[in-house]
Each structure stands twice: as structure tokens, then as C-alpha cells.
N, C-alpha and C. Protein backbone atom coordinates (compact mmCIF):
# COMPACT_ATOMS: atom_id res chain seq x y z
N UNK A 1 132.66 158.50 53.71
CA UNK A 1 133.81 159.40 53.65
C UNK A 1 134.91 158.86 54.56
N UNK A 2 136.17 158.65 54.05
CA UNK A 2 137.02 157.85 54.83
C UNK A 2 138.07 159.15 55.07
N UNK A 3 139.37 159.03 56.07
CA UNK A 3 139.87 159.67 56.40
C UNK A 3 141.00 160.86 54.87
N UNK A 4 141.17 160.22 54.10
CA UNK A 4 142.08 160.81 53.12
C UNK A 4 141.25 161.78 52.12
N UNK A 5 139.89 161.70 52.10
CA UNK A 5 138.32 162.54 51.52
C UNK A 5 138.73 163.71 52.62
N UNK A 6 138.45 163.30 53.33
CA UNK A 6 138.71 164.38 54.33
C UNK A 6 140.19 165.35 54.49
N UNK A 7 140.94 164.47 54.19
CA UNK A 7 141.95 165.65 54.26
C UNK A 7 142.11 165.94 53.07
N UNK A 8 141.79 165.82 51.83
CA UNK A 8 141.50 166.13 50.32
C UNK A 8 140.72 168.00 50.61
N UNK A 9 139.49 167.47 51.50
CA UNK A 9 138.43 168.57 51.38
C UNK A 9 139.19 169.72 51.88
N UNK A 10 139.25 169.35 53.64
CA UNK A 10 139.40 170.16 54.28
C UNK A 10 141.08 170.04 54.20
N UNK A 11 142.12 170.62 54.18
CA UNK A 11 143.52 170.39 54.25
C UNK A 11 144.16 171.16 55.14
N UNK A 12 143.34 172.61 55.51
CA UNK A 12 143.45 173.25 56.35
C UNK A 12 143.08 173.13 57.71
N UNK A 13 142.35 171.91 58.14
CA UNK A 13 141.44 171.66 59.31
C UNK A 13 142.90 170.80 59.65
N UNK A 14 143.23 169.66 58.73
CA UNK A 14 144.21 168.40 59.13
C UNK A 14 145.34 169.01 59.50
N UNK A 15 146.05 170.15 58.79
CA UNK A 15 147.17 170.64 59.15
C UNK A 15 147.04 171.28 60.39
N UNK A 16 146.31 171.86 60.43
CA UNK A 16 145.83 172.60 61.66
C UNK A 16 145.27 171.72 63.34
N UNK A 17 145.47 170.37 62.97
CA UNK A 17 144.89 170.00 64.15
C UNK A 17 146.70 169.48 64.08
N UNK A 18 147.16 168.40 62.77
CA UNK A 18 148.99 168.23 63.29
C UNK A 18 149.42 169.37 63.84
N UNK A 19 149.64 170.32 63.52
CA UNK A 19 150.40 171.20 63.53
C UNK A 19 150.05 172.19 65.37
N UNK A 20 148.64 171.62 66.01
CA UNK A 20 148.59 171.89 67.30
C UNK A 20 148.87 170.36 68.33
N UNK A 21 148.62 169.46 67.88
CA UNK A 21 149.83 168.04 68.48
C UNK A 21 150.78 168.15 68.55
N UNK A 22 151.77 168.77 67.71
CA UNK A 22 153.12 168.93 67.61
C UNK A 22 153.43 169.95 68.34
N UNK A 23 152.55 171.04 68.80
CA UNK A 23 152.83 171.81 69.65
C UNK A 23 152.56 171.46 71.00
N UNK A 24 151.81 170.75 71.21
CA UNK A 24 151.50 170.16 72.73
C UNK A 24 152.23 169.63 73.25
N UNK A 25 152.82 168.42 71.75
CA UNK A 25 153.97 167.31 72.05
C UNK A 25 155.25 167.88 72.51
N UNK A 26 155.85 168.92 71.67
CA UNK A 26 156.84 170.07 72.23
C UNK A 26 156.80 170.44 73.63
N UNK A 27 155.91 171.40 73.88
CA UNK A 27 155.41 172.02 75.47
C UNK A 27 155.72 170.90 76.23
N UNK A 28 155.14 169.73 76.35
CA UNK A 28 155.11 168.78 77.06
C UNK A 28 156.85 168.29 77.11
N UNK A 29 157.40 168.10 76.48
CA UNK A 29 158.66 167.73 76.38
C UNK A 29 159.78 168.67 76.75
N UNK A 30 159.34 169.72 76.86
CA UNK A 30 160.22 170.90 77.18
C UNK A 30 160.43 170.69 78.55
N UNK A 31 158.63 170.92 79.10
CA UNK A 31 157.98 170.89 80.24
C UNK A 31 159.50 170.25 81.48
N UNK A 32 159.11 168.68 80.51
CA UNK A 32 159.98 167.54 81.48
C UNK A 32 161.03 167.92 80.88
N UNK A 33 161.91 168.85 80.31
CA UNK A 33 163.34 168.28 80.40
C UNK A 33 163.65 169.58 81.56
N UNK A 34 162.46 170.61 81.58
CA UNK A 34 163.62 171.59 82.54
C UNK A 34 162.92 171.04 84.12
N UNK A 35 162.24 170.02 84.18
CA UNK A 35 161.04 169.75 85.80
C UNK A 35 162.79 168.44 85.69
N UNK A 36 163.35 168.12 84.56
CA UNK A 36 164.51 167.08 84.96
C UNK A 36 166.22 167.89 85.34
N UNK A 37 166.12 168.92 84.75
CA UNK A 37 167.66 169.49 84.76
C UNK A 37 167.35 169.88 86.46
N UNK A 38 165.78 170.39 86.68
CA UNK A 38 165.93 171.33 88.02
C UNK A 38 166.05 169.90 89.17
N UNK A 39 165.44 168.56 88.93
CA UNK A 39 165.65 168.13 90.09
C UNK A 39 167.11 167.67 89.98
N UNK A 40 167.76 167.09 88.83
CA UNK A 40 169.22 167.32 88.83
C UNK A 40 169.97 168.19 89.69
N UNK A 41 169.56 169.48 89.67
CA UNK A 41 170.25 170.56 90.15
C UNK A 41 170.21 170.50 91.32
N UNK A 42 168.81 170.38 91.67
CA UNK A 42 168.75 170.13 93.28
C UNK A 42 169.24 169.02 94.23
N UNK A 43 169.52 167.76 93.41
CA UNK A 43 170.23 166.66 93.83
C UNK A 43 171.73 166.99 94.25
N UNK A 44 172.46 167.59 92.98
CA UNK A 44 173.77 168.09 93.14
C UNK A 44 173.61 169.17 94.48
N UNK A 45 172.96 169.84 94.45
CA UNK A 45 172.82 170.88 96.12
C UNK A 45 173.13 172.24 95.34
């Protein structure tokens, strides 16, 4: 069973695992842009 059987079967498992990466990947990126505006901010005083 190679990877494309698998997302054939299950389609709901594959979307469901992208679709929580893309949310991590988000969080994480958010994360650093406001941990970057705040040391910005704090640089300016």
C-alpha cells in the first residue's frame, strides 16, 4: 500500500492531518511575528 491507496481510502484522515500542519504552521508564524513587532517596540523604547 503506497501513499496515494491511502489517501484514496482514508481521505478524511489525510485532510485532517494537512489541515492540522497548516494550523501549527500558522500559530507558529503568528507566534514570531508578534514575539518580532514586540521586540521592535521595545527597541524603539
Amino acid at each position: 500500500m503506497n501513499i496515494t491507496d491511502f489517501i484514496n481510502i482514508h481521505p478524511l484522515i489525510f485532510y485532517s492531518i494537512i489541515s492540522a500542519a497548516s494550523l501549527i504552521i500558522v500559530a507558529k508564524s503568528s507566534d514570531l511575528l508578534v514575539y518580532a513587532i514586540s521586540n521592535y517596540a521595545k527597541k524603539l523604547g
